[in-house]
C-alpha atoms as a PDB file:
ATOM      1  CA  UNK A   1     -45.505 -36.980   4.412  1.00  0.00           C
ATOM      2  CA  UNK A   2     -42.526 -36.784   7.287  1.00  0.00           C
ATOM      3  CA  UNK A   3     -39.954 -34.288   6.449  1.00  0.00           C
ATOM      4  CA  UNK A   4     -36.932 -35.413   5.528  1.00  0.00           C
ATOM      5  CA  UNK A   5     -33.876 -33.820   7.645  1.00  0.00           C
ATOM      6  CA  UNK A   6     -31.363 -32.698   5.265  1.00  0.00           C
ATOM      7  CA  UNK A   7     -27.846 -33.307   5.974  1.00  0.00           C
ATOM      8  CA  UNK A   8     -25.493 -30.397   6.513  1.00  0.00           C
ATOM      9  CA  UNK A   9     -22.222 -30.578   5.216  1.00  0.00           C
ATOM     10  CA  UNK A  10     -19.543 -28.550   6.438  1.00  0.00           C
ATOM     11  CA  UNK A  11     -17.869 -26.674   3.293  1.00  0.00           C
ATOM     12  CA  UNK A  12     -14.501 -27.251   2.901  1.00  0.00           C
ATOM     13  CA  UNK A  13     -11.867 -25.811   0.866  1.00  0.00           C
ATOM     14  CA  UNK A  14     -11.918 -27.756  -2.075  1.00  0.00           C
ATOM     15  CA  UNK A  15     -15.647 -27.659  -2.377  1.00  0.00           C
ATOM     16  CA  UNK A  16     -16.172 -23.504  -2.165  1.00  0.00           C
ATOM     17  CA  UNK A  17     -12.298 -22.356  -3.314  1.00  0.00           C
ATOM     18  CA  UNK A  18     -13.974 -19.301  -4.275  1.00  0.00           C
ATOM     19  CA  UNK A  19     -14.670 -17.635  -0.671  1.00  0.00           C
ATOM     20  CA  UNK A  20     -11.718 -19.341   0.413  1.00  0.00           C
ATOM     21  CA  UNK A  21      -9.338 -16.930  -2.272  1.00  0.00           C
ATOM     22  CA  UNK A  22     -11.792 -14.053  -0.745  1.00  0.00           C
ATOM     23  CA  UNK A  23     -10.811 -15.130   2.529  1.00  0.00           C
ATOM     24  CA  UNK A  24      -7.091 -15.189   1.726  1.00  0.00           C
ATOM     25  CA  UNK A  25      -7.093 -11.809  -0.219  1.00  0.00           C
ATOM     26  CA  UNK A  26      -8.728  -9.869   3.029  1.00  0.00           C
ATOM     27  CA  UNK A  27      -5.701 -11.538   5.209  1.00  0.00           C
ATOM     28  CA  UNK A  28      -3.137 -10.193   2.411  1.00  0.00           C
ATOM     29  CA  UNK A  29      -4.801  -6.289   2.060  1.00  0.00           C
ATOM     30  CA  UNK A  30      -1.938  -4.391   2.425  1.00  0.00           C
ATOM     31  CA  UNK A  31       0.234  -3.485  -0.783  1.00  0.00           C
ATOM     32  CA  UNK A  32       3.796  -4.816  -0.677  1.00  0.00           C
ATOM     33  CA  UNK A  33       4.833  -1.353  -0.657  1.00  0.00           C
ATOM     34  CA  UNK A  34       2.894  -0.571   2.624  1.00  0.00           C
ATOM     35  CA  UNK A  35       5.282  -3.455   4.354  1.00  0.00           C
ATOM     36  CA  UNK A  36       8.587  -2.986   2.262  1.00  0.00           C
ATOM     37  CA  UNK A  37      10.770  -0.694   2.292  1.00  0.00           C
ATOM     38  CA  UNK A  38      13.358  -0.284  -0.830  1.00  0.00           C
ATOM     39  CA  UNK A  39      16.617   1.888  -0.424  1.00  0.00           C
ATOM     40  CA  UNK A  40      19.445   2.486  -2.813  1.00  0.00           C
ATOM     41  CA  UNK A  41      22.116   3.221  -1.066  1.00  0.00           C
ATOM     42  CA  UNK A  42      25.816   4.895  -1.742  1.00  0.00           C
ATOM     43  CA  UNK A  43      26.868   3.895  -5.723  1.00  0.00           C
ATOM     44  CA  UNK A  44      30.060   2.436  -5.398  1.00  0.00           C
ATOM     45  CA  UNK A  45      32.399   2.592  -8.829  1.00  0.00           C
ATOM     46  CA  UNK A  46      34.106  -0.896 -10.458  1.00  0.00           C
ATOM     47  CA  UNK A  47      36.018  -2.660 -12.651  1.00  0.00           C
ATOM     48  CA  UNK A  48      35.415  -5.632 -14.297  1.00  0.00           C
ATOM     49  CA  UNK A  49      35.550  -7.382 -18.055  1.00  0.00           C
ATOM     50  CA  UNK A  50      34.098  -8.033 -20.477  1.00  0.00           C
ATOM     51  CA  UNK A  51      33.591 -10.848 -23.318  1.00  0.00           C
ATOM     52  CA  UNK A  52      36.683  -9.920 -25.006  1.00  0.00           C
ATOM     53  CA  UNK A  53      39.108  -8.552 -22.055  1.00  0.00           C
ATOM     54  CA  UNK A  54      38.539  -5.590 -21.766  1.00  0.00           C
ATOM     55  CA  UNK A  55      38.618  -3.289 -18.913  1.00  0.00           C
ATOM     56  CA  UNK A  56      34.928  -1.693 -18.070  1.00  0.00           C
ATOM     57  CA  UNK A  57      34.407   0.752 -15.520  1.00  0.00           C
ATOM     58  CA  UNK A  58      30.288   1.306 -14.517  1.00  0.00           C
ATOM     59  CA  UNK A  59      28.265   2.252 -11.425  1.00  0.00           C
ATOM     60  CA  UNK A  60      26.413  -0.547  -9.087  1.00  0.00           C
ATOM     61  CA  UNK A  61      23.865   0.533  -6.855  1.00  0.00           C
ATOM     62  CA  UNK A  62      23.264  -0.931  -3.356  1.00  0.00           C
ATOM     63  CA  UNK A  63      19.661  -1.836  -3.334  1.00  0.00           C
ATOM     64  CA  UNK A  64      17.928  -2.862   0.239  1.00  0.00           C
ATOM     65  CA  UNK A  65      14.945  -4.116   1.466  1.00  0.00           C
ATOM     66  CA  UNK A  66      13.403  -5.034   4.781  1.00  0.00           C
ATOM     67  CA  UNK A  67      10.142  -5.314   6.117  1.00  0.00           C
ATOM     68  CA  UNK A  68       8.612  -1.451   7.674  1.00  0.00           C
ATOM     69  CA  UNK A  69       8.933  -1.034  11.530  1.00  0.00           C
ATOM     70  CA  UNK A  70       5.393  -2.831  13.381  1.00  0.00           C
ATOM     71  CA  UNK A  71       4.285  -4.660  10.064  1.00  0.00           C
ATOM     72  CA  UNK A  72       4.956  -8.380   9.205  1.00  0.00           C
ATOM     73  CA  UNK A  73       5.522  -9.947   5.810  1.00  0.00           C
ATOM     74  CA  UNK A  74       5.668 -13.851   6.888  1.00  0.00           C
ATOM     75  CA  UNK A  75       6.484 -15.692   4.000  1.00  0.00           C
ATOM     76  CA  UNK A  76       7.915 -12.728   1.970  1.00  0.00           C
ATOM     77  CA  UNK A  77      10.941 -11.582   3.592  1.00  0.00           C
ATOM     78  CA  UNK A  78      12.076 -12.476   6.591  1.00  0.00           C
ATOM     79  CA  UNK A  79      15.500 -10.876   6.929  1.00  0.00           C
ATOM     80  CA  UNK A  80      16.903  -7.690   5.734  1.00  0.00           C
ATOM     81  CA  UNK A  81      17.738  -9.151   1.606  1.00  0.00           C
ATOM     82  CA  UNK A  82      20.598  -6.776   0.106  1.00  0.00           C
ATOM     83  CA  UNK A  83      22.615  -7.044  -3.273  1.00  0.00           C
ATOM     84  CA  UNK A  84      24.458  -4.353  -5.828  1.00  0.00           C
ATOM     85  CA  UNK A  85      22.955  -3.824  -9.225  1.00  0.00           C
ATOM     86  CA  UNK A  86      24.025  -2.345 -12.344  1.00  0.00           C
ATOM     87  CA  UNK A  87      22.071   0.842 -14.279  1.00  0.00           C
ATOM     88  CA  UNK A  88      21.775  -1.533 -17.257  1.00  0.00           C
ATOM     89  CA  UNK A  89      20.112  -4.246 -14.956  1.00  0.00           C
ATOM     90  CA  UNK A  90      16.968  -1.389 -13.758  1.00  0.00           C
ATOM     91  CA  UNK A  91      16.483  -1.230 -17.405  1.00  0.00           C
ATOM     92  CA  UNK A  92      15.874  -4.542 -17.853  1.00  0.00           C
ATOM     93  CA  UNK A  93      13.747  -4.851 -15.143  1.00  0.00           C
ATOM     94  CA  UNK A  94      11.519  -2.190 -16.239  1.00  0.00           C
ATOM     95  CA  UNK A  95      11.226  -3.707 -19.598  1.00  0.00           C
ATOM     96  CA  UNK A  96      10.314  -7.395 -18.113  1.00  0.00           C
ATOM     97  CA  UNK A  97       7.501  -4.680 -16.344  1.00  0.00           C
ATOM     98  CA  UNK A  98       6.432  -2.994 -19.159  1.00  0.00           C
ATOM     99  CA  UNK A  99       5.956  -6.412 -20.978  1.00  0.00           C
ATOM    100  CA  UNK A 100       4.483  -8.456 -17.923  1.00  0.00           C
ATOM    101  CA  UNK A 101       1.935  -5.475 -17.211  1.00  0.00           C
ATOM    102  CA  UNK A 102       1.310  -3.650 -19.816  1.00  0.00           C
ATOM    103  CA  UNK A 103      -2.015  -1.727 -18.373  1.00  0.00           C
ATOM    104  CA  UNK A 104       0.343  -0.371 -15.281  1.00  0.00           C
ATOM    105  CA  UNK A 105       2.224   2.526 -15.957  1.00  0.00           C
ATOM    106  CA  UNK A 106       5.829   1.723 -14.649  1.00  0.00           C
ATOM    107  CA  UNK A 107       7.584   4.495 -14.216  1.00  0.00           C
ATOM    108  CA  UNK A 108      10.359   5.853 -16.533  1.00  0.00           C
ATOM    109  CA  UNK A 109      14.090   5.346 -15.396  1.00  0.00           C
ATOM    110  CA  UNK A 110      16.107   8.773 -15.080  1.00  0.00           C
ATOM    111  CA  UNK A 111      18.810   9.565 -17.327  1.00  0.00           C
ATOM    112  CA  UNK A 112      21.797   6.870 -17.827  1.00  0.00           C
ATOM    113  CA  UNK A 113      23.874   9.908 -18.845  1.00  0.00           C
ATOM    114  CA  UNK A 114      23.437  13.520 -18.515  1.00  0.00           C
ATOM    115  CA  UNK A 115      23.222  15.519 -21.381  1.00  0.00           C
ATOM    116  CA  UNK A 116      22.641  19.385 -21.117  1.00  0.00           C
ATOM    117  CA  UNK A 117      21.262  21.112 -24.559  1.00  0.00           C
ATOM    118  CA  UNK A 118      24.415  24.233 -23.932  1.00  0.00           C
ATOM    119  CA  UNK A 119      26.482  20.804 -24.547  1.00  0.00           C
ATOM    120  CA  UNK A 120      26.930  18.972 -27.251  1.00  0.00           C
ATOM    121  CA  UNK A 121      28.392  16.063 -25.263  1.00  0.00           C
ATOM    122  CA  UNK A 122      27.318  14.208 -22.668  1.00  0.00           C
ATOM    123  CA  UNK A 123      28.939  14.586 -19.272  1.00  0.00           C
ATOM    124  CA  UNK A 124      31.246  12.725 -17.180  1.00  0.00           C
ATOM    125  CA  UNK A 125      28.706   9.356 -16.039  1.00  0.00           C
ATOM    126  CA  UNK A 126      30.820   9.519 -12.796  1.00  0.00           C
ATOM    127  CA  UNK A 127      30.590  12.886 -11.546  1.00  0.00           C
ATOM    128  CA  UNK A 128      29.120  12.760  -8.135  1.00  0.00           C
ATOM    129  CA  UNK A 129      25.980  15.017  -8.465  1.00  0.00           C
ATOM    130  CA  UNK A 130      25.005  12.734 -11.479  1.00  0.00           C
ATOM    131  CA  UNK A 131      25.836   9.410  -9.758  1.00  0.00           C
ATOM    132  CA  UNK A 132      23.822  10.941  -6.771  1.00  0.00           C
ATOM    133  CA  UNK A 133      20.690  12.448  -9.048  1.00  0.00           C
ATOM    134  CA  UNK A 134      20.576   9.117 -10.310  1.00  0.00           C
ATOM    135  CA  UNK A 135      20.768   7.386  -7.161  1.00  0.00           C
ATOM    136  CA  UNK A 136      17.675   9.294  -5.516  1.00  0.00           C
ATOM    137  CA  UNK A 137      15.797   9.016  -9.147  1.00  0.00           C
ATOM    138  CA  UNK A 138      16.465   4.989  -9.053  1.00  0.00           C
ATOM    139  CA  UNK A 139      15.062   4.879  -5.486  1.00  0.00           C
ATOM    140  CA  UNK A 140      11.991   7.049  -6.308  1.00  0.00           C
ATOM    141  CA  UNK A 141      11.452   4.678  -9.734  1.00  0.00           C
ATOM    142  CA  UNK A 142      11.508   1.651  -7.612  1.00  0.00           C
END
């Protein structure tokens, strides 16, 4: 009997996607977090209204990110991205979290007021060593 020469056929991607996803999870190794970096910056106090016209006065946070000096993160951010967020819009994000993921542990949000047990009140939500405990505690959380 003559052996018969088998053919060799080059894989490609859509006949072995499985080493390919291995291939493309060893290029992507690094955490977001090891590229990123978040800051909240200064809190800046507004105005605005609500449904019914009224007059609302609340705390929005300047969040940051850009990509860490000597890393890349093609296709993720290219630019420096930055926008102002309200307290009540961290909560909601950690909820959409909580729900998406919920083996992680996300971490809690800090206080949205402060409330001291000698008071029975809570205190001023604008006083600047609040705004700014809050500030560093938002920054840590995200």
């Amino acid at each position: 009997m003559a052996d018969k020469e088998e053919e060799v056929v080059p894989q490609t991607i859509e006949q072995n996607p499985e080493e390919n996803q291995n291939e493309t999870r060893k290029a992507v190794a690094k955490p977001l977090l090891d590229v990123v970096d978040v800051s909240i910056g200064e809190p800046e106090k507004r105005t605005g209204s609500t449904a019914i016209s009224l007059k609302e006065t609340y705390m929005a946070y300047y969040v940051e990110t850009r990509v860490k000096e000597g890393e890349s993160a093609a296709g993720i951010l290219e630019v420096p991205c930055a926008l102002w967020r309200r307290y009540s819009e961290f909560e909601v994000l950690r909820n959409c979290l909580v729900v998406q993921y919920p083996h992680i542990v996300v971490p809690p949000l800090p206080e949205k007021t402060a409330t001291f047990t000698w008071q029975q009140s809570p205190t001023d939500k604008f006083d600047p060593d609040f705004v700014e405990r809050r500030r560093s505690s938002l920054e840590v959380s995200i």
